[in-house]
PDB file of N, CA and C in Angstrom:
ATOM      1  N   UNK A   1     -14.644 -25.194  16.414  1.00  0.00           N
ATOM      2  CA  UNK A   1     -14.776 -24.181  15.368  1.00  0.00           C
ATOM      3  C   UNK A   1     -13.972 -22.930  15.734  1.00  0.00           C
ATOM      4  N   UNK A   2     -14.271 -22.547  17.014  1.00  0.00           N
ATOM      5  CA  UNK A   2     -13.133 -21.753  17.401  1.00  0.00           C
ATOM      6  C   UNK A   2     -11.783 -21.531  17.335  1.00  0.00           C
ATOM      7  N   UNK A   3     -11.188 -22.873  17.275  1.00  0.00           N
ATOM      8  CA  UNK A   3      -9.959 -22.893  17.038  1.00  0.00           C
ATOM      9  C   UNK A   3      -9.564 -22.444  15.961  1.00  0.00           C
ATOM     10  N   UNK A   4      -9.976 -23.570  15.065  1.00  0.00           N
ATOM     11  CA  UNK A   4     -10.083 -23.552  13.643  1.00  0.00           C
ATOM     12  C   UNK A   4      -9.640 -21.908  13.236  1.00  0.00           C
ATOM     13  N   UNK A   5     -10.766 -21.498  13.601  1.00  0.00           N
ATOM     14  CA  UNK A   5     -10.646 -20.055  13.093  1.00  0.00           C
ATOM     15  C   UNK A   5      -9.746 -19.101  13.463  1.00  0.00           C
ATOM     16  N   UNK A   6      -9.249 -19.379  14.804  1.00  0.00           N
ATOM     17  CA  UNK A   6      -8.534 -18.937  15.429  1.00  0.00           C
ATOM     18  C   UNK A   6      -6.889 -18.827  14.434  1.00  0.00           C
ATOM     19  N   UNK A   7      -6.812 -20.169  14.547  1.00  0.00           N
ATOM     20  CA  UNK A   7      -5.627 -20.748  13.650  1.00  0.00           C
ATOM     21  C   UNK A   7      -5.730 -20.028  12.129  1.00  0.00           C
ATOM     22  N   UNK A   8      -7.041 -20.234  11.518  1.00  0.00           N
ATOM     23  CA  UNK A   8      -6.871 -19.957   9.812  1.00  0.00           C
ATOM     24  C   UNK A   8      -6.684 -18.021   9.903  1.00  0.00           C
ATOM     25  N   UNK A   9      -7.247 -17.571  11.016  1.00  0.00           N
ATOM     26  CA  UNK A   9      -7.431 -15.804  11.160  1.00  0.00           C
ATOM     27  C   UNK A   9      -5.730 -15.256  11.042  1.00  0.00           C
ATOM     28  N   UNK A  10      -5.183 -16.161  11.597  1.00  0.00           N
ATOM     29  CA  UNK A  10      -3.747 -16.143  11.986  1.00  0.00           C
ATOM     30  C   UNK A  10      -2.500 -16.452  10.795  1.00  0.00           C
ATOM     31  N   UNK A  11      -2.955 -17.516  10.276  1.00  0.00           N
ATOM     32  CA  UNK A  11      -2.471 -17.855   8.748  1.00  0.00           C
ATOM     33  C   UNK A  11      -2.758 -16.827   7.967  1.00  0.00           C
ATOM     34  N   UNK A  12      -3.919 -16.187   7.933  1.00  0.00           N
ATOM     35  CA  UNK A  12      -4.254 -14.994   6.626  1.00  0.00           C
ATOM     36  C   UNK A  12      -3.680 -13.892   6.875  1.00  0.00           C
ATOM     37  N   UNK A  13      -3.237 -13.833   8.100  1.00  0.00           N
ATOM     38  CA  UNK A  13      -2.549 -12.569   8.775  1.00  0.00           C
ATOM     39  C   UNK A  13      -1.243 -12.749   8.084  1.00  0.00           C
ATOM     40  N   UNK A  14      -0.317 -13.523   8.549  1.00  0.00           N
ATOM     41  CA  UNK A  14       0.992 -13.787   8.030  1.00  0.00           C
ATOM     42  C   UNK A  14       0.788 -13.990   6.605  1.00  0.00           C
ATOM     43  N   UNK A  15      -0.218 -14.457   5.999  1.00  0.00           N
ATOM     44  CA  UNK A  15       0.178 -14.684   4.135  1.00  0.00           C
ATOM     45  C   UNK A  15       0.113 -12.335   3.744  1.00  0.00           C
ATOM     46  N   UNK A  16      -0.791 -12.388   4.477  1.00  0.00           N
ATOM     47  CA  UNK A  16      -0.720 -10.840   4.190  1.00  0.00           C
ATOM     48  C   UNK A  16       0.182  -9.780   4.524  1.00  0.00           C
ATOM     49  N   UNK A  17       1.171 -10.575   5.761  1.00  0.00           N
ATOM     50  CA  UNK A  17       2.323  -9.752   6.104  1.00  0.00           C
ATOM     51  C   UNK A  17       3.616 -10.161   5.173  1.00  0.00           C
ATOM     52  N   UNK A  18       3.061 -11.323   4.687  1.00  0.00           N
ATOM     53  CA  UNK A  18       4.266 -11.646   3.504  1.00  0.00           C
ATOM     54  C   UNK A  18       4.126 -11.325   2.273  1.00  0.00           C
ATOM     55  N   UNK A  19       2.824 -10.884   1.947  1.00  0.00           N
ATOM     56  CA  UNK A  19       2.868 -10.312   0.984  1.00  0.00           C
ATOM     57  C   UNK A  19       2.758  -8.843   0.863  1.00  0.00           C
ATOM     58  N   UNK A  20       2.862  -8.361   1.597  1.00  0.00           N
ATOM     59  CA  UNK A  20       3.105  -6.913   2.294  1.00  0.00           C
ATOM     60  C   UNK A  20       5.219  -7.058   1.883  1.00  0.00           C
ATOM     61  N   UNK A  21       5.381  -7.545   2.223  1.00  0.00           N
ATOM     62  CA  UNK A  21       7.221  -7.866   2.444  1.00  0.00           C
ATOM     63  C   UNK A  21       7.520  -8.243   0.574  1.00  0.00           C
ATOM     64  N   UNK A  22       6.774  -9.336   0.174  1.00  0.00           N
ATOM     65  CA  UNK A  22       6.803  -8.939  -1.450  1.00  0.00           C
ATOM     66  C   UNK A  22       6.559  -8.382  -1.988  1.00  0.00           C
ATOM     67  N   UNK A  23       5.693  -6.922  -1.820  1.00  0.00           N
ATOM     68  CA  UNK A  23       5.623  -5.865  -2.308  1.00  0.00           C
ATOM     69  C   UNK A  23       6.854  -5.144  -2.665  1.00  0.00           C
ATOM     70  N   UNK A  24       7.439  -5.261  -0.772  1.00  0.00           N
ATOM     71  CA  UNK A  24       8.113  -4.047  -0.660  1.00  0.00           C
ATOM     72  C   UNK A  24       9.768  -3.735  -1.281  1.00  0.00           C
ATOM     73  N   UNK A  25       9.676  -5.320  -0.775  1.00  0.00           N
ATOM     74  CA  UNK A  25      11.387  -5.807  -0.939  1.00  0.00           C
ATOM     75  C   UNK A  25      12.264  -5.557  -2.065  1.00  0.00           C
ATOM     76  N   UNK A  26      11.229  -5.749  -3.612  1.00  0.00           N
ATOM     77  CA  UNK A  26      12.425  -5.255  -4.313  1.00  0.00           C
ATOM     78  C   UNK A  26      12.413  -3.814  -4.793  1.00  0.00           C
ATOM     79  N   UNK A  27      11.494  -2.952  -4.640  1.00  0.00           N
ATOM     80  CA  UNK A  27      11.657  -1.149  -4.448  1.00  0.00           C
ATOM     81  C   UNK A  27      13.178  -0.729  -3.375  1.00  0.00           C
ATOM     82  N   UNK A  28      13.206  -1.902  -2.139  1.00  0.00           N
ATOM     83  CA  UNK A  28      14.589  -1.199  -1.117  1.00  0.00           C
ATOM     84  C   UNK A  28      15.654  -1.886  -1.604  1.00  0.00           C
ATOM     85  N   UNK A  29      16.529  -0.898  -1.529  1.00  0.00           N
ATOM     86  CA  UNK A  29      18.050  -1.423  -1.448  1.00  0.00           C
ATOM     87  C   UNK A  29      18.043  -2.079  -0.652  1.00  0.00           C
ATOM     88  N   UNK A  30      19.021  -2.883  -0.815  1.00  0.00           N
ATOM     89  CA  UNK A  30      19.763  -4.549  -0.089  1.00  0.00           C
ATOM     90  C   UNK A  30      19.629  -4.255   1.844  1.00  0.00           C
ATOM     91  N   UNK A  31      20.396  -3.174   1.600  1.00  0.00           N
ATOM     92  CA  UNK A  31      20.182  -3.133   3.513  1.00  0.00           C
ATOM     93  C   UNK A  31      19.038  -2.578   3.889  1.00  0.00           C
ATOM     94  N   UNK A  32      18.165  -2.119   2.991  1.00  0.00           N
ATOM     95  CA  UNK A  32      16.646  -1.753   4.071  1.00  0.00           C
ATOM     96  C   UNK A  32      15.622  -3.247   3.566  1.00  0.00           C
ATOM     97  N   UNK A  33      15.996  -4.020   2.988  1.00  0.00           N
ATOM     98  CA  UNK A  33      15.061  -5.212   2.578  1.00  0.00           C
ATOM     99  C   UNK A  33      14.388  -6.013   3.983  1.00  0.00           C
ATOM    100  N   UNK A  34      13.410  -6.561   4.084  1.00  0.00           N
ATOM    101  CA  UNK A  34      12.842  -7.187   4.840  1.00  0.00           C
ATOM    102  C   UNK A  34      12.931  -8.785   4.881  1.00  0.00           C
ATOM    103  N   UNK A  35      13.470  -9.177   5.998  1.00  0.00           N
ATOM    104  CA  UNK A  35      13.741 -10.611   6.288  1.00  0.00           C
ATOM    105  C   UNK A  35      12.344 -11.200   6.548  1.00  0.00           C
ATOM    106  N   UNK A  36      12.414 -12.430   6.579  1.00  0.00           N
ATOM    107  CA  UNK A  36      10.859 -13.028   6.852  1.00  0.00           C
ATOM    108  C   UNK A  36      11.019 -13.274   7.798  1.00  0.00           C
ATOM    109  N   UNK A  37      11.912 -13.301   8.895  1.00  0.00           N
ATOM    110  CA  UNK A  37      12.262 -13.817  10.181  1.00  0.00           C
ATOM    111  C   UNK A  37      12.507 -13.128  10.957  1.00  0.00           C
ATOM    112  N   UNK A  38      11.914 -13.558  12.506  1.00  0.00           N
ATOM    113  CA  UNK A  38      12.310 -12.675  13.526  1.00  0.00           C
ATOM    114  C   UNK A  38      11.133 -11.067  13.874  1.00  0.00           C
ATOM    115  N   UNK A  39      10.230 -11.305  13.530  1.00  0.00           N
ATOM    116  CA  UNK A  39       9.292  -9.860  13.598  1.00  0.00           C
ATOM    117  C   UNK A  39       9.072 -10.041  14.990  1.00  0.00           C
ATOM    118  N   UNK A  40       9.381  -8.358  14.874  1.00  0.00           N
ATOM    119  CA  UNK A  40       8.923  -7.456  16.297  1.00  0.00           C
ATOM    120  C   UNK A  40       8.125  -6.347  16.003  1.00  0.00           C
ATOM    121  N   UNK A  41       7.437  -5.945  16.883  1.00  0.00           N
ATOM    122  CA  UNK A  41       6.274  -4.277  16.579  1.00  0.00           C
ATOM    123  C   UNK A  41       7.517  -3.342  16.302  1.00  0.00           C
ATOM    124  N   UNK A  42       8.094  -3.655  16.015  1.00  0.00           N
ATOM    125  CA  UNK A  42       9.135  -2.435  15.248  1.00  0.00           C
ATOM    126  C   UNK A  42       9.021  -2.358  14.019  1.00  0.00           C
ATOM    127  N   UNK A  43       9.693  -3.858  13.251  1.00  0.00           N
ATOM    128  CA  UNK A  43       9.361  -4.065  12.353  1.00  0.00           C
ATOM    129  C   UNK A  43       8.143  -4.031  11.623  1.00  0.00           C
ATOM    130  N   UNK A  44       7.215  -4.785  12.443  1.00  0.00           N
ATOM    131  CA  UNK A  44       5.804  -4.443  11.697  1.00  0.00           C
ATOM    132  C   UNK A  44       5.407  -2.858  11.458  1.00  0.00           C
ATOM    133  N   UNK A  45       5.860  -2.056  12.106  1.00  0.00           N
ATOM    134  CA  UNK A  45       5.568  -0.919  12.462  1.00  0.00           C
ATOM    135  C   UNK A  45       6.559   0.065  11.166  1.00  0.00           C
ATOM    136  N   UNK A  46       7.698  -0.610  11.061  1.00  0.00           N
ATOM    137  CA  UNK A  46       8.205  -0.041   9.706  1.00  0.00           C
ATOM    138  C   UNK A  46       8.167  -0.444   8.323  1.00  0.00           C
ATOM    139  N   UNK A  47       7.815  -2.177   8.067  1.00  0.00           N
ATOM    140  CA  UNK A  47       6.986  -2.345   6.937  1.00  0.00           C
ATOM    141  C   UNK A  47       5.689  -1.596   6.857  1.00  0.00           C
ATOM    142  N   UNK A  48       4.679  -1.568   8.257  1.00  0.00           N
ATOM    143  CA  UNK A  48       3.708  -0.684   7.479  1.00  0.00           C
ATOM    144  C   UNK A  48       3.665   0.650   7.358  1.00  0.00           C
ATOM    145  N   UNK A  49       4.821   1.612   7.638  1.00  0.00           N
ATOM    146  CA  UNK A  49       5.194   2.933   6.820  1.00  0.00           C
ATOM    147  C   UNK A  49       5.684   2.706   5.732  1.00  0.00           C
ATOM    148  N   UNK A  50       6.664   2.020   5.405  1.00  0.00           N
ATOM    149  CA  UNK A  50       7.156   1.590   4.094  1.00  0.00           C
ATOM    150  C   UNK A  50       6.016   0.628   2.874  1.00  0.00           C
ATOM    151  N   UNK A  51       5.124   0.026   3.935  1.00  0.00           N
ATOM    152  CA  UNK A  51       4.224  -0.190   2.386  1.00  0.00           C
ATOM    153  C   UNK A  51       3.253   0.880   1.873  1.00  0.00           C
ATOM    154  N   UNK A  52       2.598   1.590   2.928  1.00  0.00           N
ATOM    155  CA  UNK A  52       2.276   2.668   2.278  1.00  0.00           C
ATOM    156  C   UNK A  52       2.575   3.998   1.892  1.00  0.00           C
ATOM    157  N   UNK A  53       3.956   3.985   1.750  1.00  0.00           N
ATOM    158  CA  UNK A  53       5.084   5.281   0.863  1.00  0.00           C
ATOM    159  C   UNK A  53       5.008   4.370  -0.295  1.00  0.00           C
ATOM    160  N   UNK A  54       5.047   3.057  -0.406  1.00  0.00           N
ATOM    161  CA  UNK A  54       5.606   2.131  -1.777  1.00  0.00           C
ATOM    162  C   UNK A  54       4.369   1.569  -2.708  1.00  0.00           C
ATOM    163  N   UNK A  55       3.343   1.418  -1.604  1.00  0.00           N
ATOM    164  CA  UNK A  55       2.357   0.822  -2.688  1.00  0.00           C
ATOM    165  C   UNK A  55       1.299   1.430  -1.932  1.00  0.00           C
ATOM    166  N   UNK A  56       0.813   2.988  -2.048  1.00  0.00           N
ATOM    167  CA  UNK A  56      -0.336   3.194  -1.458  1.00  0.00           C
ATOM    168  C   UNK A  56      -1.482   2.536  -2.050  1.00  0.00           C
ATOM    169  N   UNK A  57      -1.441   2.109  -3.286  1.00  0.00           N
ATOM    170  CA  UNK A  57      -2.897   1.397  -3.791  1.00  0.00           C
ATOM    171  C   UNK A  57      -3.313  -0.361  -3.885  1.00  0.00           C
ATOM    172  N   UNK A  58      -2.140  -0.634  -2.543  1.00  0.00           N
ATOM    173  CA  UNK A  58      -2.367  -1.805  -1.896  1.00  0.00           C
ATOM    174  C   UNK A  58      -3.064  -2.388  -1.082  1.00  0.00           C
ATOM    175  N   UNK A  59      -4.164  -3.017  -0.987  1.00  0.00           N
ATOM    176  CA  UNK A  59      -5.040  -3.204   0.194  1.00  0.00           C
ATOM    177  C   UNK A  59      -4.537  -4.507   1.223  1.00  0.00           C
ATOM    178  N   UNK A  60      -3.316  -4.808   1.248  1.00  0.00           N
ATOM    179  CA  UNK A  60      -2.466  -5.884   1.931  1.00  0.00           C
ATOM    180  C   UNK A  60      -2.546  -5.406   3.436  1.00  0.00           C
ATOM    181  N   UNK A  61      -2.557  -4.382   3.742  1.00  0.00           N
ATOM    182  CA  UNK A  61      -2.213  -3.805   5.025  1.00  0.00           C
ATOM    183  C   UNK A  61      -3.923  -3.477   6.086  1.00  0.00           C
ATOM    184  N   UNK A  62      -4.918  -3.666   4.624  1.00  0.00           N
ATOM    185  CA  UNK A  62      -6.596  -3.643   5.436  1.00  0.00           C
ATOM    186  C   UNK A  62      -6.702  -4.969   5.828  1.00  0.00           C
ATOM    187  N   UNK A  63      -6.132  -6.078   4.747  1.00  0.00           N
ATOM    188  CA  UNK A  63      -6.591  -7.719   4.974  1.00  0.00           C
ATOM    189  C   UNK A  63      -5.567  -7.735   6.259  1.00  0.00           C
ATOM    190  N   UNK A  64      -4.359  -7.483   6.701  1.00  0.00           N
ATOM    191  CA  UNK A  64      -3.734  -7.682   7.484  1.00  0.00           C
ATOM    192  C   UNK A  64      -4.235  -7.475   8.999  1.00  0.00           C
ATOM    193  N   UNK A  65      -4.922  -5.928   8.746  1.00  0.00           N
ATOM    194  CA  UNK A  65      -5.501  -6.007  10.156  1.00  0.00           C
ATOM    195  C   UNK A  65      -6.840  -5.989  10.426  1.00  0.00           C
ATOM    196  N   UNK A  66      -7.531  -6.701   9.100  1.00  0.00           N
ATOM    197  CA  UNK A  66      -8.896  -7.469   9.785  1.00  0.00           C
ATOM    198  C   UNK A  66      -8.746  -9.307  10.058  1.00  0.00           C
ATOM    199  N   UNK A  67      -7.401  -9.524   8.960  1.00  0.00           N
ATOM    200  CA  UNK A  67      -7.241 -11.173   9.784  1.00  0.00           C
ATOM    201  C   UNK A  67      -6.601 -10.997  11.594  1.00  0.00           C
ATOM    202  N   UNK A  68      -6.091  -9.853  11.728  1.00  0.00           N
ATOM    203  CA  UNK A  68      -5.603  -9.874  13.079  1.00  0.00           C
ATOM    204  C   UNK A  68      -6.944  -9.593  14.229  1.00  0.00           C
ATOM    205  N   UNK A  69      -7.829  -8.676  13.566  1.00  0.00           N
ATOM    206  CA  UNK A  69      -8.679  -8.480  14.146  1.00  0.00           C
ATOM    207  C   UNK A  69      -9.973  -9.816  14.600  1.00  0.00           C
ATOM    208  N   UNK A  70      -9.622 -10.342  13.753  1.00  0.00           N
ATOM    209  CA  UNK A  70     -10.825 -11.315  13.847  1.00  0.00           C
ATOM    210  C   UNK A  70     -10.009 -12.716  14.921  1.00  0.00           C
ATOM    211  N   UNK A  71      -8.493 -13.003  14.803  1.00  0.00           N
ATOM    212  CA  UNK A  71      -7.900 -13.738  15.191  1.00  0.00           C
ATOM    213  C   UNK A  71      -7.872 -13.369  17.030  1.00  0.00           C
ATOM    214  N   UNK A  72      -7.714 -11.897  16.951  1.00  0.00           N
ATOM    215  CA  UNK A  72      -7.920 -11.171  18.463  1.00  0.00           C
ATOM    216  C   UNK A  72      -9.496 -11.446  18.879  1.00  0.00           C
ATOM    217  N   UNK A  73     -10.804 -11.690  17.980  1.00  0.00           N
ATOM    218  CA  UNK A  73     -12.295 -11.629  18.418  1.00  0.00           C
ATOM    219  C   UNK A  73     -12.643 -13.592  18.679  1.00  0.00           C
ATOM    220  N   UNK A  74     -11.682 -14.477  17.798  1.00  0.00           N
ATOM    221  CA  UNK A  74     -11.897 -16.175  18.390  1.00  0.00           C
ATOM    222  C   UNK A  74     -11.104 -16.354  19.469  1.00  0.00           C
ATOM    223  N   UNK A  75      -9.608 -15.541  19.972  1.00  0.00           N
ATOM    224  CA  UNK A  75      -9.304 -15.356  21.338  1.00  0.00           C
ATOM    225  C   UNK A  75     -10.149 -15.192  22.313  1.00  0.00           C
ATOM    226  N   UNK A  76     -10.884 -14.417  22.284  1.00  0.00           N
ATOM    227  CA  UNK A  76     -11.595 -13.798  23.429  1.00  0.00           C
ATOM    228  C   UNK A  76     -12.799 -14.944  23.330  1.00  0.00           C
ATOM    229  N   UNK A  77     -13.283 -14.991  22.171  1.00  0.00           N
ATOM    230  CA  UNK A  77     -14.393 -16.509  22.366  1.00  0.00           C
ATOM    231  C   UNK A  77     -14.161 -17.970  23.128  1.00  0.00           C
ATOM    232  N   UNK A  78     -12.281 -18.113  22.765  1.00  0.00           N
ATOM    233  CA  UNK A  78     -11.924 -19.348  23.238  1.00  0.00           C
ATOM    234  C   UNK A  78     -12.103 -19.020  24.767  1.00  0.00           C
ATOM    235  N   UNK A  79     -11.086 -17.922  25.403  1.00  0.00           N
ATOM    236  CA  UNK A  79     -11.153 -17.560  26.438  1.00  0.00           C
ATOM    237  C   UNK A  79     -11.856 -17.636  27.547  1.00  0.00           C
ATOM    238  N   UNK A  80     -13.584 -16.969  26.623  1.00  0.00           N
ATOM    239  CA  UNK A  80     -14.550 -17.003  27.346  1.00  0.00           C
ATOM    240  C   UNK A  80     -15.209 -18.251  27.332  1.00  0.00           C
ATOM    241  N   UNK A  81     -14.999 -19.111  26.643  1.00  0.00           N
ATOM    242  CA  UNK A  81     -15.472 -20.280  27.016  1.00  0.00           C
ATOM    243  C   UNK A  81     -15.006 -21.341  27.653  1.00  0.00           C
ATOM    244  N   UNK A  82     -13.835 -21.193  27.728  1.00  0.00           N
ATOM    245  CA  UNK A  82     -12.757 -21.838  28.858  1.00  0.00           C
ATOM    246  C   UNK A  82     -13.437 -21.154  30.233  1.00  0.00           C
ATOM    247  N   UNK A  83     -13.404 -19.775  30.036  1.00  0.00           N
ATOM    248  CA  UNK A  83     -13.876 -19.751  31.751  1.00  0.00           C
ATOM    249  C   UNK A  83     -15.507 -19.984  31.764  1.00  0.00           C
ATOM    250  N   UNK A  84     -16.183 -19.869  31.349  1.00  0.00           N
ATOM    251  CA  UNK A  84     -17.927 -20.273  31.385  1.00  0.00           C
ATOM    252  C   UNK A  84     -17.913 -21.439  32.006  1.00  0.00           C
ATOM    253  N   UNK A  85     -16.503 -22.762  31.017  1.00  0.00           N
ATOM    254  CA  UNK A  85     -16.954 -24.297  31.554  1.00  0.00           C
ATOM    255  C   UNK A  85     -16.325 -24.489  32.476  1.00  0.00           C
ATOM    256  N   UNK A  86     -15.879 -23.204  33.429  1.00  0.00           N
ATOM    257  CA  UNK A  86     -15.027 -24.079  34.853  1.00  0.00           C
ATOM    258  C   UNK A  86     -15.609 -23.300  35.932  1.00  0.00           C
ATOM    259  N   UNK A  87     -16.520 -22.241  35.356  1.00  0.00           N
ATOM    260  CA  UNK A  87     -17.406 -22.029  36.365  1.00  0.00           C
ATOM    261  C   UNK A  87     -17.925 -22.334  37.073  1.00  0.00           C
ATOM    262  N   UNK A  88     -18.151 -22.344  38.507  1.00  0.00           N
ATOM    263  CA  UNK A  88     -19.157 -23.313  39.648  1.00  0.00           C
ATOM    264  C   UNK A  88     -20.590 -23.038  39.238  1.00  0.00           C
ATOM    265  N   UNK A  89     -21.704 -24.574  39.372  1.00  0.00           N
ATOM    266  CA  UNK A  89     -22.730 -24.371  39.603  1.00  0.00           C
ATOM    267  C   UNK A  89     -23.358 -23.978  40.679  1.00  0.00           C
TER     268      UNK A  89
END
């Protein structure tokens, strides 16, 4: 179940960073447009100034970082249960 969730927390993240990027893309001219490829904390970091100058009454950027958030909280579950079962009795 962990996984699972792990995996789907992660999918909702990216459908929300892409639709964060279809927001934005056709408001910018050609050279500030957003590729779907290749993200770095730069980028993320300048789509999310640019989505909220462009669409402040978008809630793409709350779903974005509670699917990340929750994807960061089945990490730490998998984690911890990887080390629990290799623990010595």
């Amino acid at each position: 179940v962990r996984d699972a969730g792990f995996l789907l927390s992660g999918f909702a993240a990216n459908l929300a960073v892409w639709k964060m990027v279809t927001q934005v893309n056709p408001r910018l001219p050609e050279a500030e447009k957003f590729s779907r490829w290749w993200w770095t904390t730069g980028k993320h970091l300048r789509l999310w100034r640019t989505h909220k100058r462009l669409c402040p009454e978008s809630h793409w950027r709350l779903y974005s970082v509670l699917s990340f958030a929750v994807g960061i909280l089945f990490m730490i579950l998998i984690m911890l249960s990887i080390h629990v079962s290799k623990a010595p009795m």
